[in-house]
N, C-alpha and C. Protein backbone atom coordinates (compact mmCIF):
# COMPACT_ATOMS: atom_id res chain seq x y z
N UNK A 1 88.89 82.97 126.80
CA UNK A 1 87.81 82.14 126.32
C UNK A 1 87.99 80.70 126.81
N UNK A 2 89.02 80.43 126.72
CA UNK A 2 89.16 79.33 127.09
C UNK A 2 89.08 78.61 128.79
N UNK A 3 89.02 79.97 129.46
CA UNK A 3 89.01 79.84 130.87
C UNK A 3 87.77 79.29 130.66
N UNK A 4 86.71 80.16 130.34
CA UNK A 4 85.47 80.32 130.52
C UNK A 4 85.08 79.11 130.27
N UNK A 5 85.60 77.78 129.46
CA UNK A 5 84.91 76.91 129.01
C UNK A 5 85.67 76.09 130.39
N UNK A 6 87.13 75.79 130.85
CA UNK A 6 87.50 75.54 132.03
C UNK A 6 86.21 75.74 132.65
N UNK A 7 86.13 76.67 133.27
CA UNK A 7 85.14 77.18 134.44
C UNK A 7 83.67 76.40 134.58
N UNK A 8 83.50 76.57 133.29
CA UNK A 8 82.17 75.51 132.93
C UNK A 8 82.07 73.93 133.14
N UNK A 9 83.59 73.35 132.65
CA UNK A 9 83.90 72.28 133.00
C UNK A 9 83.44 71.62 134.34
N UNK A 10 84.34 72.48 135.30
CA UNK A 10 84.30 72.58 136.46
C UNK A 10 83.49 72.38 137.39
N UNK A 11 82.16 73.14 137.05
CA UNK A 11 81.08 72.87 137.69
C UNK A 11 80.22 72.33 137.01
N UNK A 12 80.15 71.50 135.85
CA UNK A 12 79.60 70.67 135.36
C UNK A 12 79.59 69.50 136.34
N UNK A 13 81.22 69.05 136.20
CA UNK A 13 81.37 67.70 137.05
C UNK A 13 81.11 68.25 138.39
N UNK A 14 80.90 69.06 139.10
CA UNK A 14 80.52 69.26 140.08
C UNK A 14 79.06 68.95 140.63
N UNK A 15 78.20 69.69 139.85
CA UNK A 15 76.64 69.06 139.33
C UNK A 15 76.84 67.68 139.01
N UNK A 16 77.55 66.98 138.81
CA UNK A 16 77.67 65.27 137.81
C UNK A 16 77.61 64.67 139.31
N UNK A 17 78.16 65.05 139.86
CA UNK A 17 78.93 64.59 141.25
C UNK A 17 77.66 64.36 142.16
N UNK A 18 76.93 65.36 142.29
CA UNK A 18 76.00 66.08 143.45
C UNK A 18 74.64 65.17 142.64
N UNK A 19 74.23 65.01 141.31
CA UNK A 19 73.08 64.05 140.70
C UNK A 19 73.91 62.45 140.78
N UNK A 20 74.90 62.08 140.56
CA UNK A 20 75.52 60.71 141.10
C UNK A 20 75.28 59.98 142.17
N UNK A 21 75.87 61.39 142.91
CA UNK A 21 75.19 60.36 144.57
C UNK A 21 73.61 60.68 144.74
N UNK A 22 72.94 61.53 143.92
CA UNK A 22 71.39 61.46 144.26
C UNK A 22 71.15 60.18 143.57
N UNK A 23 71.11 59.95 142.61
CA UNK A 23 70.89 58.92 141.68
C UNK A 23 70.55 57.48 142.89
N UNK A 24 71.85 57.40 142.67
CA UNK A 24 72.49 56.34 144.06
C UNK A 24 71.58 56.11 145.09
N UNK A 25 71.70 57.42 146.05
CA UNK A 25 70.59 57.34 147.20
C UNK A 25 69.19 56.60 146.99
N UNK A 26 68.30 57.71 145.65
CA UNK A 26 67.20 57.11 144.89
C UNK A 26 67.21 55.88 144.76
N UNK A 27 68.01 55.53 144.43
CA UNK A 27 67.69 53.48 144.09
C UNK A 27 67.77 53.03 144.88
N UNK A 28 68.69 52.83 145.94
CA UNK A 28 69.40 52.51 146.77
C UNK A 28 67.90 52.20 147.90
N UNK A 29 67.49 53.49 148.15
CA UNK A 29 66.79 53.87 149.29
C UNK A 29 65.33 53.63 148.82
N UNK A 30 64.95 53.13 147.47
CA UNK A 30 63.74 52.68 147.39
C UNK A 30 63.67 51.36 146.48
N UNK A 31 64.37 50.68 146.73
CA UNK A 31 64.57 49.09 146.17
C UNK A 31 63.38 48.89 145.61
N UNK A 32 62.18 48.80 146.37
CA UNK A 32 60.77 48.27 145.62
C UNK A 32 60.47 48.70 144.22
N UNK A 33 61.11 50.02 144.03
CA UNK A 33 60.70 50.44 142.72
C UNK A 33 61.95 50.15 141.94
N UNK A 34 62.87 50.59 142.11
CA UNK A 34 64.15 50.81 141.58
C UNK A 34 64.91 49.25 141.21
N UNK A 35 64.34 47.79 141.77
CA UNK A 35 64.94 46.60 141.48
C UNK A 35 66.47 46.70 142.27
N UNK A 36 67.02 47.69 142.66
CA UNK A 36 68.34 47.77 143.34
C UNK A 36 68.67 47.21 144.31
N UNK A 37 69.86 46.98 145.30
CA UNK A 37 69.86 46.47 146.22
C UNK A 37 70.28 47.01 147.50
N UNK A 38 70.01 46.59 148.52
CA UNK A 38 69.88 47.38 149.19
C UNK A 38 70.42 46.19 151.05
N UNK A 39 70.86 47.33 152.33
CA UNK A 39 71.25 45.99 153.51
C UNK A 39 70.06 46.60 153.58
N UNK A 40 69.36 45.28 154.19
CA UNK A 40 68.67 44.58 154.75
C UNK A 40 68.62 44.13 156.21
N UNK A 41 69.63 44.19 156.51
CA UNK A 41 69.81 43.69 158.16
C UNK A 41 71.40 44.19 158.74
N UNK A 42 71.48 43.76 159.91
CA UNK A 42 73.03 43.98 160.57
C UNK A 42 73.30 43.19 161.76
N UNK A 43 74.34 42.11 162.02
CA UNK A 43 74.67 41.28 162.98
C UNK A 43 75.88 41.97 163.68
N UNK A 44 76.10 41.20 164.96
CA UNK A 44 77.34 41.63 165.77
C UNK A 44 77.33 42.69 166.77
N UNK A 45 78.73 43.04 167.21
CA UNK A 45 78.53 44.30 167.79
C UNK A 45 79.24 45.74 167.31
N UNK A 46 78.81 46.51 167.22
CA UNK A 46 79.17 47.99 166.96
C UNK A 46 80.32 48.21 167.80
N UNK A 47 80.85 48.98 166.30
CA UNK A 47 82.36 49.34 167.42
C UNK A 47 82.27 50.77 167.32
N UNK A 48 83.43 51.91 167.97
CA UNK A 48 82.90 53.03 168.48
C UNK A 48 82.57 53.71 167.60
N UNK A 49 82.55 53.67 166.16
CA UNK A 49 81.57 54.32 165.15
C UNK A 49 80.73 54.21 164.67
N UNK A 50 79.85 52.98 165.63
CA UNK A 50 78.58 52.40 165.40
C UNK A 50 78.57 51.73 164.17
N UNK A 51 79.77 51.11 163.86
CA UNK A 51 79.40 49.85 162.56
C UNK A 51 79.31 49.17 163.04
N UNK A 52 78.59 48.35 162.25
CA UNK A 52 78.40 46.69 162.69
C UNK A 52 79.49 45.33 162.09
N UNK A 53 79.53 44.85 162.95
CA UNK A 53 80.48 43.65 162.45
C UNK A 53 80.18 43.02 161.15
N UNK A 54 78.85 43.09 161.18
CA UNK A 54 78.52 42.15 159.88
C UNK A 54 76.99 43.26 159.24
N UNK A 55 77.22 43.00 157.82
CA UNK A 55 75.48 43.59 157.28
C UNK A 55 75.15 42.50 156.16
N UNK A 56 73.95 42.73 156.31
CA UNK A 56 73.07 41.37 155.36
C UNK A 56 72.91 42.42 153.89
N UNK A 57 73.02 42.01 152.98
CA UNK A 57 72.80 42.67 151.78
C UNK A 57 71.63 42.05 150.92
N UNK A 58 70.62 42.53 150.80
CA UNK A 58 69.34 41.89 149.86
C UNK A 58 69.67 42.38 148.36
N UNK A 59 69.72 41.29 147.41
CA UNK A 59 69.78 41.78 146.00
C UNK A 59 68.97 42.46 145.18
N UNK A 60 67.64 42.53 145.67
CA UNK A 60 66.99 42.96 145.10
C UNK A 60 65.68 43.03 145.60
N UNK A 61 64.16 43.58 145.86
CA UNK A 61 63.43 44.13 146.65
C UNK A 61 62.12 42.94 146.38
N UNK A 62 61.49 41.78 147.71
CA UNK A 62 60.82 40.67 146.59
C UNK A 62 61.38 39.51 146.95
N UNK A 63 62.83 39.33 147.28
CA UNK A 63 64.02 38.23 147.24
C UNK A 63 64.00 37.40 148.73
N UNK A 64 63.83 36.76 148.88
CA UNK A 64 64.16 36.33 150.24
C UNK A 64 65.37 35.77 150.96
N UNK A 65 66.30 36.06 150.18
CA UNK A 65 67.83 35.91 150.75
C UNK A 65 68.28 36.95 150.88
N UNK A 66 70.03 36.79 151.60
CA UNK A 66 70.81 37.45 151.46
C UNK A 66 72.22 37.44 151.45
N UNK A 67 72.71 38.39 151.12
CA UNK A 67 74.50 38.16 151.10
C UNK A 67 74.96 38.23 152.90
N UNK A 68 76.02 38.00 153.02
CA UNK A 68 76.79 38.71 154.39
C UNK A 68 77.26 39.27 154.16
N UNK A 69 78.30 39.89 154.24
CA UNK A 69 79.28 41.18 154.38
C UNK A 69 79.72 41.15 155.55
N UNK A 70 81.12 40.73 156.10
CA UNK A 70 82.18 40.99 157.17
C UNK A 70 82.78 42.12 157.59
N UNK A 71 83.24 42.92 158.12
CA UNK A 71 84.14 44.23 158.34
C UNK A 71 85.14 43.29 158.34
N UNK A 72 86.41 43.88 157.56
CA UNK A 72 87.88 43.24 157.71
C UNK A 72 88.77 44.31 158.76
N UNK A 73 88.60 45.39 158.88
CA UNK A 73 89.07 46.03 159.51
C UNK A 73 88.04 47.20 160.19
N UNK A 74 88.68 47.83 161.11
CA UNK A 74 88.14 49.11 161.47
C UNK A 74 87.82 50.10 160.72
N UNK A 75 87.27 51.71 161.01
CA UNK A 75 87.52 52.51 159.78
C UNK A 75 88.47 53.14 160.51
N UNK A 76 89.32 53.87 159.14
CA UNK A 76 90.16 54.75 159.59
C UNK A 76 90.31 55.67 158.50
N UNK A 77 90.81 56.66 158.85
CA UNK A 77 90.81 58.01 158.18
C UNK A 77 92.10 58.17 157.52
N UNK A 78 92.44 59.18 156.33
CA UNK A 78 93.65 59.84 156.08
C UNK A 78 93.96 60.35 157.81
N UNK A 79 95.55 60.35 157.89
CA UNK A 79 96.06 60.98 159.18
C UNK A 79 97.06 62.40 158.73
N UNK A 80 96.30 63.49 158.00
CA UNK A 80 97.03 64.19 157.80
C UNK A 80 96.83 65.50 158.41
């Protein structure tokens, strides 16, 4: 019995997980409605994973500023 409620657990937060990052996307990806924030722009040059050196961050959808945002480093992966 007790598995069974385990088991349930399990893919609860699994579902939690999978509506989290929808959630996210949703706001994220429609600022006008959602008040969220969202980049706005991107300066510099791309390095070989196509980031950008720099991204502009808008606070909110309406706003006419923005933040910067620097890359401090490259990306890099677990090396396992």
């Amino acid at each position: 019995m007790t598995e069974d409620y385990y088991e349930e657990v399990l893919l609860l937060r699994k579902k939690l997980a999978k509506f989290e990052k929808l959630d996210r996307l949703i706001k994220h990806g429609n600022p006008e409605h959602s008040g969220y924030f969202f980049i706005c722009g991107e300066a510099g040059e791309k390095d070989s994973m196509g980031l950008p050196e720099k991204i502009m961050v808008c606070p909110a959808y309406g706003l006419d500023g923005f933040a910067s945002y620097k890359k401090d480093r490259d990306y890099s992966a677990p090396g396992w």
